[in-house]
PDB file of N, CA and C in Angstrom:
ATOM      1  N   UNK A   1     109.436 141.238 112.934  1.00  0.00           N
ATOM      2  CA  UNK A   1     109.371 141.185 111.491  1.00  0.00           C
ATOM      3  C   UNK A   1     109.301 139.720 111.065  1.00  0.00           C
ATOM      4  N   UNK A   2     108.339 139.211 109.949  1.00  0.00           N
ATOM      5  CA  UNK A   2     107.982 137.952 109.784  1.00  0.00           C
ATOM      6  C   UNK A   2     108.966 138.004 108.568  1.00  0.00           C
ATOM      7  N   UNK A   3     109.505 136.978 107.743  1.00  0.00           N
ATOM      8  CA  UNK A   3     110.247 136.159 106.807  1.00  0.00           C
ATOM      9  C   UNK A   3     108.755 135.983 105.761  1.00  0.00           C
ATOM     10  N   UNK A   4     109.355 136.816 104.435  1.00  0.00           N
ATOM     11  CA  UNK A   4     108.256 136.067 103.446  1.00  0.00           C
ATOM     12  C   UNK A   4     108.794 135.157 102.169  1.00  0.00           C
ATOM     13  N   UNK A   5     108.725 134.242 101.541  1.00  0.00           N
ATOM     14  CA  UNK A   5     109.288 133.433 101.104  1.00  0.00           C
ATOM     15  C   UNK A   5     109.147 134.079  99.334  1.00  0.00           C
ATOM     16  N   UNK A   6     109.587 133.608  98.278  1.00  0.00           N
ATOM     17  CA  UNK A   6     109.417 134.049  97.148  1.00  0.00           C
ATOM     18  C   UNK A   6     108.006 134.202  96.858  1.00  0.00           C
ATOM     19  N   UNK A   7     107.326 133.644  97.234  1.00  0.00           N
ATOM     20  CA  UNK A   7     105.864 133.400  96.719  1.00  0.00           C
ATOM     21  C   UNK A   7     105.023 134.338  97.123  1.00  0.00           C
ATOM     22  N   UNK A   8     105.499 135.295  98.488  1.00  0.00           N
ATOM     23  CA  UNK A   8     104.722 135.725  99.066  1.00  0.00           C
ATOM     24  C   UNK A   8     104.052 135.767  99.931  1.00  0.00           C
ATOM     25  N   UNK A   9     104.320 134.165 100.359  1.00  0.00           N
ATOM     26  CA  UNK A   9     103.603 133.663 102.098  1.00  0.00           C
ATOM     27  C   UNK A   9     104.645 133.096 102.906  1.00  0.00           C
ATOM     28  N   UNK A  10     103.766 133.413 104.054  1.00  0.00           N
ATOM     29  CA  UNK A  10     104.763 133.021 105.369  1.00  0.00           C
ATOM     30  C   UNK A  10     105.186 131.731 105.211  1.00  0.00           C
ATOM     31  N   UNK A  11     106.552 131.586 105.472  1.00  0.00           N
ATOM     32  CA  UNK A  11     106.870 129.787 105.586  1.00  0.00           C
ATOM     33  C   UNK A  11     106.066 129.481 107.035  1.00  0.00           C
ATOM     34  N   UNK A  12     105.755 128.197 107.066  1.00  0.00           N
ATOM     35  CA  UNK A  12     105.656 127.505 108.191  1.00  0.00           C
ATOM     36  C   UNK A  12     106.364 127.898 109.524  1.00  0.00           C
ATOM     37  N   UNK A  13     105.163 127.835 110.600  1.00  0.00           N
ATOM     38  CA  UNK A  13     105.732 128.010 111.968  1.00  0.00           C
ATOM     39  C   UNK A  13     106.097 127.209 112.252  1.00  0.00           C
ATOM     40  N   UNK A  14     107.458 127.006 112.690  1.00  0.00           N
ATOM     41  CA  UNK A  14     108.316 126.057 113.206  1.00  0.00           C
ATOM     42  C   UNK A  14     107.465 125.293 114.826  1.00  0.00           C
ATOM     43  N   UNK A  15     106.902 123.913 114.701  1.00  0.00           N
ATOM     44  CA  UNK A  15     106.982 123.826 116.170  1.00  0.00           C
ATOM     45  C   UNK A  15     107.497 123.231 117.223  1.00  0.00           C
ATOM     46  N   UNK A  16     107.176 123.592 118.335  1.00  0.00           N
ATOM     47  CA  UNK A  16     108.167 123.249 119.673  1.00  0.00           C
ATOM     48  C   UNK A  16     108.091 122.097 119.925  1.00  0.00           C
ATOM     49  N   UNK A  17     108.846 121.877 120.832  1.00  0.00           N
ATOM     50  CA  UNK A  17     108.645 120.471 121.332  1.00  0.00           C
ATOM     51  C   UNK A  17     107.505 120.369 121.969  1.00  0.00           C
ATOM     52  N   UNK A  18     107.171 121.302 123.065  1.00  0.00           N
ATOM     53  CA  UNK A  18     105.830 121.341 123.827  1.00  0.00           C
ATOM     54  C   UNK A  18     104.285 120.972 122.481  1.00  0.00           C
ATOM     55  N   UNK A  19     104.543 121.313 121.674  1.00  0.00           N
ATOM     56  CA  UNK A  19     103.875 121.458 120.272  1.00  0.00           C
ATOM     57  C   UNK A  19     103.701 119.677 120.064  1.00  0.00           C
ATOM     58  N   UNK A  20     104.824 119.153 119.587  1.00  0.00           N
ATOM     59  CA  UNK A  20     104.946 117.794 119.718  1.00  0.00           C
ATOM     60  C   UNK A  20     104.335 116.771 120.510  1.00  0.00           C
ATOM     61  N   UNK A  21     104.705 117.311 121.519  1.00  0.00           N
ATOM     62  CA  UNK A  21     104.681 116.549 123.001  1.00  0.00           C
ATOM     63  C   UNK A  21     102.482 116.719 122.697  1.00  0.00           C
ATOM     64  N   UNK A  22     102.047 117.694 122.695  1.00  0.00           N
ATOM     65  CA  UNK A  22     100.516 118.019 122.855  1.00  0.00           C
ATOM     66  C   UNK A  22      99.901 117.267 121.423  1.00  0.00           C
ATOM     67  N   UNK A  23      99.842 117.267 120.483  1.00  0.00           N
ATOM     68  CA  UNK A  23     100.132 116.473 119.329  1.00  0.00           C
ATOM     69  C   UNK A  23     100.120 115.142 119.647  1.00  0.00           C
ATOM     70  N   UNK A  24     101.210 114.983 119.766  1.00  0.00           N
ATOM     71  CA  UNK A  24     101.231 113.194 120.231  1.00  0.00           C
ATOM     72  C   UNK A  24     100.398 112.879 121.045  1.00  0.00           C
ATOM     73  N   UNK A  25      99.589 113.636 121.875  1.00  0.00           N
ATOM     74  CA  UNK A  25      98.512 112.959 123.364  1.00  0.00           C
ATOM     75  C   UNK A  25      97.339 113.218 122.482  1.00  0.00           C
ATOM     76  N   UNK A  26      97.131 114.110 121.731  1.00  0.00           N
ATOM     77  CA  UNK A  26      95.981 113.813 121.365  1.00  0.00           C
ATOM     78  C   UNK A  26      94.924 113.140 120.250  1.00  0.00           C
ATOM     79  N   UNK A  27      93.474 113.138 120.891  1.00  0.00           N
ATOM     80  CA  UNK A  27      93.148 112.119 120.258  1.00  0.00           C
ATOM     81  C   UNK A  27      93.137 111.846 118.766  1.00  0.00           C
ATOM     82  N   UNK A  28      93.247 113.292 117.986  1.00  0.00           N
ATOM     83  CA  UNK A  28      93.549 112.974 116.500  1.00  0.00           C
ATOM     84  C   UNK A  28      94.557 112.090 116.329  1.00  0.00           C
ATOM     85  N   UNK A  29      95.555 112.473 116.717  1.00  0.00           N
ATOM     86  CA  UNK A  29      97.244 111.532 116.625  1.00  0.00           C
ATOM     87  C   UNK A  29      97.051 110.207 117.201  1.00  0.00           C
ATOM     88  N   UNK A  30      96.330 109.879 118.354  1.00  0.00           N
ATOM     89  CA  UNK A  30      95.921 108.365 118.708  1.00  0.00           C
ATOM     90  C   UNK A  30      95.499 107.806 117.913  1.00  0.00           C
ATOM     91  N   UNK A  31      94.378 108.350 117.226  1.00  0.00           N
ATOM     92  CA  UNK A  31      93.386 107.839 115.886  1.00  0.00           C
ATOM     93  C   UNK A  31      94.037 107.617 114.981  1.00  0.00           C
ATOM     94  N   UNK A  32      94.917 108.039 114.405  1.00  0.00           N
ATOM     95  CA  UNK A  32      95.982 108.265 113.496  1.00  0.00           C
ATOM     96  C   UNK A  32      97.172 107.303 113.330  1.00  0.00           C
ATOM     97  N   UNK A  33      97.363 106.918 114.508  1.00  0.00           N
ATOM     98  CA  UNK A  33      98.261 105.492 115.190  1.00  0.00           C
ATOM     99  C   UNK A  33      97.168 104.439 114.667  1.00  0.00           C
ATOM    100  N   UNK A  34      96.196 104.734 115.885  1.00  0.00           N
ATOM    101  CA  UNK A  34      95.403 103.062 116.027  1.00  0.00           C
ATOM    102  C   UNK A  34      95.329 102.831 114.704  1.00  0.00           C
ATOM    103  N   UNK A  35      94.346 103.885 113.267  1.00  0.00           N
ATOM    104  CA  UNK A  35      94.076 103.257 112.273  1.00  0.00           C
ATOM    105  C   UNK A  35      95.357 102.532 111.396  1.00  0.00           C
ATOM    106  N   UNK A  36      96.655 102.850 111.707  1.00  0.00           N
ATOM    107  CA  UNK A  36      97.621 102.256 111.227  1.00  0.00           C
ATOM    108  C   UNK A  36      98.046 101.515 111.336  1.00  0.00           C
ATOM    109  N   UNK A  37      98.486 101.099 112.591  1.00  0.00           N
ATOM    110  CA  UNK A  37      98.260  99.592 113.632  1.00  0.00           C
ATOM    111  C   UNK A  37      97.222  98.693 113.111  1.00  0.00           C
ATOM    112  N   UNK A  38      96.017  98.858 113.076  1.00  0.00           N
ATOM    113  CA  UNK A  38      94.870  97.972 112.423  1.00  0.00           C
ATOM    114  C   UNK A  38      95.290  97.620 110.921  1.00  0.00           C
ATOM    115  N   UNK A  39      95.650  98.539 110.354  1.00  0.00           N
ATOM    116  CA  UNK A  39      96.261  98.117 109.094  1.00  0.00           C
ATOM    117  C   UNK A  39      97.686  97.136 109.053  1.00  0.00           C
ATOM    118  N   UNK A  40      98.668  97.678 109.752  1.00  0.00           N
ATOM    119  CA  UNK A  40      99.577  97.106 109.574  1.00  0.00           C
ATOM    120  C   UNK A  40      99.868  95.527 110.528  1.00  0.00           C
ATOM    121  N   UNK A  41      99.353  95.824 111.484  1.00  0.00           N
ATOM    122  CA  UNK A  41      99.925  94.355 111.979  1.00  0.00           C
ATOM    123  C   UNK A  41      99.149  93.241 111.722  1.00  0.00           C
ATOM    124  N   UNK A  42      98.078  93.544 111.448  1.00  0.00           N
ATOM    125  CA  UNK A  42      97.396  91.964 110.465  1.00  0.00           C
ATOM    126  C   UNK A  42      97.912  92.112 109.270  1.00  0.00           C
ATOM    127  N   UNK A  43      98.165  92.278 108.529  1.00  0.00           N
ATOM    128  CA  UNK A  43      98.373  92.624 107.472  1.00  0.00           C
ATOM    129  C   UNK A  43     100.172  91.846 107.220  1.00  0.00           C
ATOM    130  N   UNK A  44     100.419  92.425 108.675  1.00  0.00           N
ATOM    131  CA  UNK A  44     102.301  91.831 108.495  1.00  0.00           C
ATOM    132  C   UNK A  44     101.923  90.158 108.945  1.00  0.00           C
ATOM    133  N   UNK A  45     101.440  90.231 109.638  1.00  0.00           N
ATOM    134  CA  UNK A  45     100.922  88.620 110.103  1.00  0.00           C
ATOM    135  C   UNK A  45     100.538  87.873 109.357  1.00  0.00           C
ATOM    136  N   UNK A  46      99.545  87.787 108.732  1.00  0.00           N
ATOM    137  CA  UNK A  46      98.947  87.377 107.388  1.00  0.00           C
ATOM    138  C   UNK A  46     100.199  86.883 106.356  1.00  0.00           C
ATOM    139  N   UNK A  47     100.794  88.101 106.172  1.00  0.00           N
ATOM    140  CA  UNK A  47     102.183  87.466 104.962  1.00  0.00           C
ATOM    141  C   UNK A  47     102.730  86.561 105.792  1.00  0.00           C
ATOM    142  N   UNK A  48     103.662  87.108 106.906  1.00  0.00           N
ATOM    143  CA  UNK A  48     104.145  85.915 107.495  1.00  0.00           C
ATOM    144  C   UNK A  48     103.744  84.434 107.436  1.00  0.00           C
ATOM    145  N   UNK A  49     102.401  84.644 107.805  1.00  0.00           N
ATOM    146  CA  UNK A  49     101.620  83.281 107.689  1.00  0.00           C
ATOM    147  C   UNK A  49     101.818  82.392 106.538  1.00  0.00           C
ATOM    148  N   UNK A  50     101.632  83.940 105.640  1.00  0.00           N
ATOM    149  CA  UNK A  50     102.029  82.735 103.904  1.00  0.00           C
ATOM    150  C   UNK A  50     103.041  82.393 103.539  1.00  0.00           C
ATOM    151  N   UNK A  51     104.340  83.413 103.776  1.00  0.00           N
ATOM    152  CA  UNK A  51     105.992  83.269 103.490  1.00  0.00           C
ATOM    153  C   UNK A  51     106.146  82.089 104.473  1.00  0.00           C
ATOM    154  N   UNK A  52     105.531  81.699 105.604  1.00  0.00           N
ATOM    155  CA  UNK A  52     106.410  80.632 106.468  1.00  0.00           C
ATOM    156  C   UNK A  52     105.808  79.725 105.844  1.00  0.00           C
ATOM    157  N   UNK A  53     104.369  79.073 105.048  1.00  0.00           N
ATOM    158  CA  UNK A  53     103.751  78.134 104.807  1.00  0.00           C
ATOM    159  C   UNK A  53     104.774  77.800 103.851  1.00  0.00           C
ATOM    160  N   UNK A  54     105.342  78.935 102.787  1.00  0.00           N
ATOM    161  CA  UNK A  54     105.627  78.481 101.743  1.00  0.00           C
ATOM    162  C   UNK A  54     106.844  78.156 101.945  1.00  0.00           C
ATOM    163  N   UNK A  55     107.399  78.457 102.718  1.00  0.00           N
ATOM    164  CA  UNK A  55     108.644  77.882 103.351  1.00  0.00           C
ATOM    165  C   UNK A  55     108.626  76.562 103.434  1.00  0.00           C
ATOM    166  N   UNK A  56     108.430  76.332 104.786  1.00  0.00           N
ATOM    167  CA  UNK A  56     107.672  75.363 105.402  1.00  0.00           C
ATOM    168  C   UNK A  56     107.545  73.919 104.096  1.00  0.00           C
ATOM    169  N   UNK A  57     106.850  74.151 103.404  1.00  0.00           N
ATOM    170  CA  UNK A  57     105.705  73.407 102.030  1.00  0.00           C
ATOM    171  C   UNK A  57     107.157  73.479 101.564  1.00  0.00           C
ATOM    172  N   UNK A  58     108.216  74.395 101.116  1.00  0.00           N
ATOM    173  CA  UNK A  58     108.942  73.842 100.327  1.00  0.00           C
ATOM    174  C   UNK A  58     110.351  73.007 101.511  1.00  0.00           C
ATOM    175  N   UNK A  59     110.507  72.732 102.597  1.00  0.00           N
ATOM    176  CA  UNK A  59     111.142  72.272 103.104  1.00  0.00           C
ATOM    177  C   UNK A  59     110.623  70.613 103.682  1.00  0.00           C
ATOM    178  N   UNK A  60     109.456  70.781 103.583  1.00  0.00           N
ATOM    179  CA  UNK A  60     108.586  69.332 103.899  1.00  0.00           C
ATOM    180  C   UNK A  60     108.009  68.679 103.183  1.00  0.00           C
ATOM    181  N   UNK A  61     107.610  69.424 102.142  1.00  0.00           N
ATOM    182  CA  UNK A  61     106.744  68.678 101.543  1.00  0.00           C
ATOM    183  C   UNK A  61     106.967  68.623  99.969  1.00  0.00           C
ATOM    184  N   UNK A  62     108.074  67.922  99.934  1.00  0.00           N
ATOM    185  CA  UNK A  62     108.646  68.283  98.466  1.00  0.00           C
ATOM    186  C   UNK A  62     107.753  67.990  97.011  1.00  0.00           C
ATOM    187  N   UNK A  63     107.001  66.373  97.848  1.00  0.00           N
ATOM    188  CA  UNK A  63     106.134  65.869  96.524  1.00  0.00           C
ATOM    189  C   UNK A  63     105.279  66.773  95.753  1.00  0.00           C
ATOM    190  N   UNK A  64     104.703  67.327  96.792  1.00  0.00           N
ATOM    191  CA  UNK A  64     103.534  68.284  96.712  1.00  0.00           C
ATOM    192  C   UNK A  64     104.144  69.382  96.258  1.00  0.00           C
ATOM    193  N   UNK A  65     105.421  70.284  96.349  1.00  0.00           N
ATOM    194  CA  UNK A  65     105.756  71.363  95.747  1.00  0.00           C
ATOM    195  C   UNK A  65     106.257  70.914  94.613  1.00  0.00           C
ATOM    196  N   UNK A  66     106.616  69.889  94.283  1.00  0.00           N
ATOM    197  CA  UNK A  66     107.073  69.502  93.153  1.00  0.00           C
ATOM    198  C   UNK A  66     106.154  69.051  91.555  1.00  0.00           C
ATOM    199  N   UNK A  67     104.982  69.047  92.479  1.00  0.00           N
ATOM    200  CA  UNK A  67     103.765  68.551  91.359  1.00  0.00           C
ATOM    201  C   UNK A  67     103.415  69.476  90.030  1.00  0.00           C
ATOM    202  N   UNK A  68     103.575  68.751  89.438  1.00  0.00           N
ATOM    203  CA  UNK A  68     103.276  69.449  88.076  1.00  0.00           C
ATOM    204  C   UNK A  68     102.052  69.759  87.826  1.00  0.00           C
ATOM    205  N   UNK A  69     101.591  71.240  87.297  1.00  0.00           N
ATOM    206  CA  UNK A  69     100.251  72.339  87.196  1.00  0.00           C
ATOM    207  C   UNK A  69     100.509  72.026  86.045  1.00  0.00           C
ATOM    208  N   UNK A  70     101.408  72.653  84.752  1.00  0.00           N
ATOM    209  CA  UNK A  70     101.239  72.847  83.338  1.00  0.00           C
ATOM    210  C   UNK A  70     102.957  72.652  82.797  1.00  0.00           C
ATOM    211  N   UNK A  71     103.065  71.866  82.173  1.00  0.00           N
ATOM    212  CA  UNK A  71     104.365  71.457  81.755  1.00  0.00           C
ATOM    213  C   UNK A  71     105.334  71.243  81.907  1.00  0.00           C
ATOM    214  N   UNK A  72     105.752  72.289  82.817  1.00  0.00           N
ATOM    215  CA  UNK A  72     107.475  71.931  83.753  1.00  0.00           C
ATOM    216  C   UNK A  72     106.996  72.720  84.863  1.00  0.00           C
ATOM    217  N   UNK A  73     105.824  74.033  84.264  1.00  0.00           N
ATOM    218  CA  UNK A  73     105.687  74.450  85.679  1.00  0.00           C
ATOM    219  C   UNK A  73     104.963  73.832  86.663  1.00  0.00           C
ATOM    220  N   UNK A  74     105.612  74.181  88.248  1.00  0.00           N
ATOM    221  CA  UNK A  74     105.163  73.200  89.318  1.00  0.00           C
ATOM    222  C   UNK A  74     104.310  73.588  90.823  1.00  0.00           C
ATOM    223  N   UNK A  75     104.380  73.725  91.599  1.00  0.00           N
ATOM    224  CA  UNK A  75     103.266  74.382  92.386  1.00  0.00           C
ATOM    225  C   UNK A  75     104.122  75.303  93.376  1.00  0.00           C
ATOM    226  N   UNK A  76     105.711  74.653  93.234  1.00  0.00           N
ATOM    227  CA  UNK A  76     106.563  75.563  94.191  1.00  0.00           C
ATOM    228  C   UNK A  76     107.153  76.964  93.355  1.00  0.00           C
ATOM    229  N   UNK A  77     107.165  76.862  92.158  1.00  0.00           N
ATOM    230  CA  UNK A  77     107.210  77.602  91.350  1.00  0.00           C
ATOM    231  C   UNK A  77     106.138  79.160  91.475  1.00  0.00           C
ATOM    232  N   UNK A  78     104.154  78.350  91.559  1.00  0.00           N
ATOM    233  CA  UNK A  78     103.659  78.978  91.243  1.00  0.00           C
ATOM    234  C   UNK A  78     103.628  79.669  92.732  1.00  0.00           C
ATOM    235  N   UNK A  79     103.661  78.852  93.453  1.00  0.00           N
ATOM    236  CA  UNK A  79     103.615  79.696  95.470  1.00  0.00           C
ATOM    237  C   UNK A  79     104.895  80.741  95.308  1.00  0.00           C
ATOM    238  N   UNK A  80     106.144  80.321  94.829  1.00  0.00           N
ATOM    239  CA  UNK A  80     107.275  80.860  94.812  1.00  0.00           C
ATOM    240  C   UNK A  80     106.703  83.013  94.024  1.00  0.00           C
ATOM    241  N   UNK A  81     106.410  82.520  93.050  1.00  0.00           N
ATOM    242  CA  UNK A  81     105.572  83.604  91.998  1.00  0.00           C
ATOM    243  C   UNK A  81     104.591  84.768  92.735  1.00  0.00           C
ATOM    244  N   UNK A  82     103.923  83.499  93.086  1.00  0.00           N
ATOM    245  CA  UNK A  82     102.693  84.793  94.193  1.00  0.00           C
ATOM    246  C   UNK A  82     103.244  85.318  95.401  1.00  0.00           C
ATOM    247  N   UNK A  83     104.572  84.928  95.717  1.00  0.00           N
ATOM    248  CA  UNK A  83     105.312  85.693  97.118  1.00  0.00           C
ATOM    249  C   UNK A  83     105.257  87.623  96.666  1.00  0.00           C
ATOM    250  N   UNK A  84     105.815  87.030  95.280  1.00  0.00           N
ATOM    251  CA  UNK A  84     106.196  88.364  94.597  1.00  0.00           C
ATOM    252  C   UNK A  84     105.016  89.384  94.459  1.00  0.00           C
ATOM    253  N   UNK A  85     104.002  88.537  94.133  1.00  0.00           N
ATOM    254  CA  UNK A  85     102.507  89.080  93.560  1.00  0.00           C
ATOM    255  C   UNK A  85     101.687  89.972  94.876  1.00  0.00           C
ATOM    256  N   UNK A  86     101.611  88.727  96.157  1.00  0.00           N
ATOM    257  CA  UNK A  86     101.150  88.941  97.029  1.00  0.00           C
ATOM    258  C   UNK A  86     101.890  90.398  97.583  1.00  0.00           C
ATOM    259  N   UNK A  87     103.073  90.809  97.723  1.00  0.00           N
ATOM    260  CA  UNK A  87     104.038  91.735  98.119  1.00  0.00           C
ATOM    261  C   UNK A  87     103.258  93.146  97.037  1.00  0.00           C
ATOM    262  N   UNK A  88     103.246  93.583  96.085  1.00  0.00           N
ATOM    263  CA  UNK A  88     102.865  93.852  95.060  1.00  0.00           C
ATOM    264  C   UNK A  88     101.594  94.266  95.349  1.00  0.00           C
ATOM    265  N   UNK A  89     100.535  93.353  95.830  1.00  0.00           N
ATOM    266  CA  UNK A  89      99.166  93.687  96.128  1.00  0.00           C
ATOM    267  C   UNK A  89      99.176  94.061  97.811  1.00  0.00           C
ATOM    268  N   UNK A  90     100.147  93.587  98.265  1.00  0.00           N
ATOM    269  CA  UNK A  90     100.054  94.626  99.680  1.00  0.00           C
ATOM    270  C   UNK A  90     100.482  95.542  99.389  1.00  0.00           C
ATOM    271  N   UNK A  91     101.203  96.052  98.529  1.00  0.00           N
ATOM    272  CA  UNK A  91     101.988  97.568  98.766  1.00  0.00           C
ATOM    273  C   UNK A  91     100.800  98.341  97.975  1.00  0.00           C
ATOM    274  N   UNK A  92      99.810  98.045  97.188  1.00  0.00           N
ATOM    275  CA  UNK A  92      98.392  98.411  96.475  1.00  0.00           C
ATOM    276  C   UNK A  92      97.886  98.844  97.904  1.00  0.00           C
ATOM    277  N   UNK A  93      97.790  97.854  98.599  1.00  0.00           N
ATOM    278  CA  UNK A  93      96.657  98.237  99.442  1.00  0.00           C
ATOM    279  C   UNK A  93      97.171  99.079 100.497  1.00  0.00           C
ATOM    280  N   UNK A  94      98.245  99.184 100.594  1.00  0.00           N
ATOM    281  CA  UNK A  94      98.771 100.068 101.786  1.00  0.00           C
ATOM    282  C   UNK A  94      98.603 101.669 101.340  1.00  0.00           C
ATOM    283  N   UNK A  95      98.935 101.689  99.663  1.00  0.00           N
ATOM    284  CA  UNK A  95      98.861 102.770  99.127  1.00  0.00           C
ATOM    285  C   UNK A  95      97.535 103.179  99.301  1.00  0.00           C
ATOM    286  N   UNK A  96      96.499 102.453  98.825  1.00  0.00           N
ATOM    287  CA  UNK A  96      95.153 103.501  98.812  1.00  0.00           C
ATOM    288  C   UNK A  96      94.682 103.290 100.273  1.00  0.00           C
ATOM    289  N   UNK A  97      94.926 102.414 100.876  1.00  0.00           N
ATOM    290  CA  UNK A  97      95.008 103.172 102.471  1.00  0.00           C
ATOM    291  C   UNK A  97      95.450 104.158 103.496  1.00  0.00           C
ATOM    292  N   UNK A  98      96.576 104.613 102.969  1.00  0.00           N
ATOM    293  CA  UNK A  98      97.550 105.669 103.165  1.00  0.00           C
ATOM    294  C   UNK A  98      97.117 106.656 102.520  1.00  0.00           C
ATOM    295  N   UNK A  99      96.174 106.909 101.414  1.00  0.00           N
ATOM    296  CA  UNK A  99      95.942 107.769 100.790  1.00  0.00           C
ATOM    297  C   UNK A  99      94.923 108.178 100.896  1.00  0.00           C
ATOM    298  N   UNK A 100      93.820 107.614 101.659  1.00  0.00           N
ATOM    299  CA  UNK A 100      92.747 107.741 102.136  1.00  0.00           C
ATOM    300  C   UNK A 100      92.272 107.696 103.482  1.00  0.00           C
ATOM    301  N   UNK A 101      92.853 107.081 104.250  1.00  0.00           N
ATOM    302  CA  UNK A 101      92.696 106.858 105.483  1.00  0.00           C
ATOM    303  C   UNK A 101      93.750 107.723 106.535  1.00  0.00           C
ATOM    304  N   UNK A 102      94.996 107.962 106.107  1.00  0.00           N
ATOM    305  CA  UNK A 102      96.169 108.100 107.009  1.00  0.00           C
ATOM    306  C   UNK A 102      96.406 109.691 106.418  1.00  0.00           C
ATOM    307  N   UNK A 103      97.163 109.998 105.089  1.00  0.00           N
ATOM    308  CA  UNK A 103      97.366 111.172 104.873  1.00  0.00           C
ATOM    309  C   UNK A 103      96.615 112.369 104.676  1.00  0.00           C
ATOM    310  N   UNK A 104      94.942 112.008 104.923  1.00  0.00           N
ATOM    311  CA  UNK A 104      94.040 113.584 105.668  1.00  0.00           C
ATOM    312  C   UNK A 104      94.460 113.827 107.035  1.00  0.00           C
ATOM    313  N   UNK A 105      94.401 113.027 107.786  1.00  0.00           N
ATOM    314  CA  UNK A 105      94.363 112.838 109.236  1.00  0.00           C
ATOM    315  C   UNK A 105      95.896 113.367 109.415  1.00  0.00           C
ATOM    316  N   UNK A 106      96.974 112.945 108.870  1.00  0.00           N
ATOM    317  CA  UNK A 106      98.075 113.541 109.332  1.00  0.00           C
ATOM    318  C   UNK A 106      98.383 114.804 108.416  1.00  0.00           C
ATOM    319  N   UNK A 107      97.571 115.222 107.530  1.00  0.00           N
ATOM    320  CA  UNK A 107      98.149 116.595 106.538  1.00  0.00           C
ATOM    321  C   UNK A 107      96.983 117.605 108.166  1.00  0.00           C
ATOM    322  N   UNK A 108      96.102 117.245 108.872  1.00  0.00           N
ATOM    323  CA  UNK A 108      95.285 117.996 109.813  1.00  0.00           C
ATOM    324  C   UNK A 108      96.186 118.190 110.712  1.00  0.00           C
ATOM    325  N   UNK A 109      96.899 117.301 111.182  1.00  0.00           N
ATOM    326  CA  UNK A 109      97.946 117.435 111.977  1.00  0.00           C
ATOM    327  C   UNK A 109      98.734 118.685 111.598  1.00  0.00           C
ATOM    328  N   UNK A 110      99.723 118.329 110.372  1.00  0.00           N
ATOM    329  CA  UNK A 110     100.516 119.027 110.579  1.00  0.00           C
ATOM    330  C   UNK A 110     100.032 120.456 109.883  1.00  0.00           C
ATOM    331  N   UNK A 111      98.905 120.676 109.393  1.00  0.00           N
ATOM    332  CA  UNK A 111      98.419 122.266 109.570  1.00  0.00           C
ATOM    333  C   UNK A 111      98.503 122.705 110.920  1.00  0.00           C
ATOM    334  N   UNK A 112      98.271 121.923 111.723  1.00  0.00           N
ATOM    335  CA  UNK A 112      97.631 122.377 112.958  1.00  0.00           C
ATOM    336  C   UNK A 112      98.758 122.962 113.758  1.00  0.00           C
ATOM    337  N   UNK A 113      99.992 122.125 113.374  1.00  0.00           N
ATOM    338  CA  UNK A 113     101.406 122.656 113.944  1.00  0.00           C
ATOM    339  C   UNK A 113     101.867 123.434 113.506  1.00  0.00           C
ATOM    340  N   UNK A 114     102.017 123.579 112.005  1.00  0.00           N
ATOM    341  CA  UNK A 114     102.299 124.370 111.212  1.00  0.00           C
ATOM    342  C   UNK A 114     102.096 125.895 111.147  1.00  0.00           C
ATOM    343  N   UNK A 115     100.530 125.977 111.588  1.00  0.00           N
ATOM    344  CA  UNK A 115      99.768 127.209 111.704  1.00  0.00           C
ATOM    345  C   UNK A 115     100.079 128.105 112.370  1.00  0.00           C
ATOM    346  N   UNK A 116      99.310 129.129 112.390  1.00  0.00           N
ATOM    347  CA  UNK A 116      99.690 130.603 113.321  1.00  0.00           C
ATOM    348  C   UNK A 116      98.522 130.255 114.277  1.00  0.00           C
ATOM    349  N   UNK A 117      98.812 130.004 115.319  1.00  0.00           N
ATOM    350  CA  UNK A 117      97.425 129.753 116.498  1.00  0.00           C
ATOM    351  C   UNK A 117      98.146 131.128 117.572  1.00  0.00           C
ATOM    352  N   UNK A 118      96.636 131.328 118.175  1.00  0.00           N
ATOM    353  CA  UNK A 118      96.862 132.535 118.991  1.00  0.00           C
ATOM    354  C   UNK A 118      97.631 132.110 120.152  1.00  0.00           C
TER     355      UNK A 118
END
């Protein structure tokens, strides 16, 4: 006897570990990794690159962070500003990457586990 939920349909088939385990080897789920990996670790590198410059720029190079752009504001100010900005426009881009690239590929997945297979 199957379980029917208020709605009328079967809840989700619970799956096994063996389920998991087959899932994870294959190549959808590899694809599914790699394109995320390609996204994420340049992507983490890149900031790094800029958070340590701006580090860096404000621990060495004071003249230069100190230079005045427009009235009091100064250039460590405006690097300081775009940390925030830059953060902000990565989490943009992670979103419509994730939303396009990552969550078809893993909503296929988990039909696939999900499902009634013979």
């Amino acid at each position: 006897m199957t379980s029917i939920d208020l709605d009328g349909t079967k809840p989700p088939r619970t799956p096994s570990a063996e389920d998991f385990a087959a899932v994870q080897a294959s190549p959808q789920f590899q694809e599914l990794r790699n394109r995320l990996r390609r996204f994420v670790f340049p992507m983490t590198a890149l900031f790094l690159v800029w958070y340590l410059s701006y580090v860096l720029l404000g621990a060495y190079a004071h003249d230069f962070m100190a230079s005045k752009v427009v009235g009091d504001i100064n250039v460590g100010l405006l690097l300081g500003l775009g940390q925030f900005v830059s953060t902000f426009v990565i989490t943009a881009l992670y979103v419509r990457f994730a939303n396009k690239e990552l969550d078809p590929r893993a909503a296929a997945i988990r039909v696939y586990l999900e499902g009634e297979r013979a």
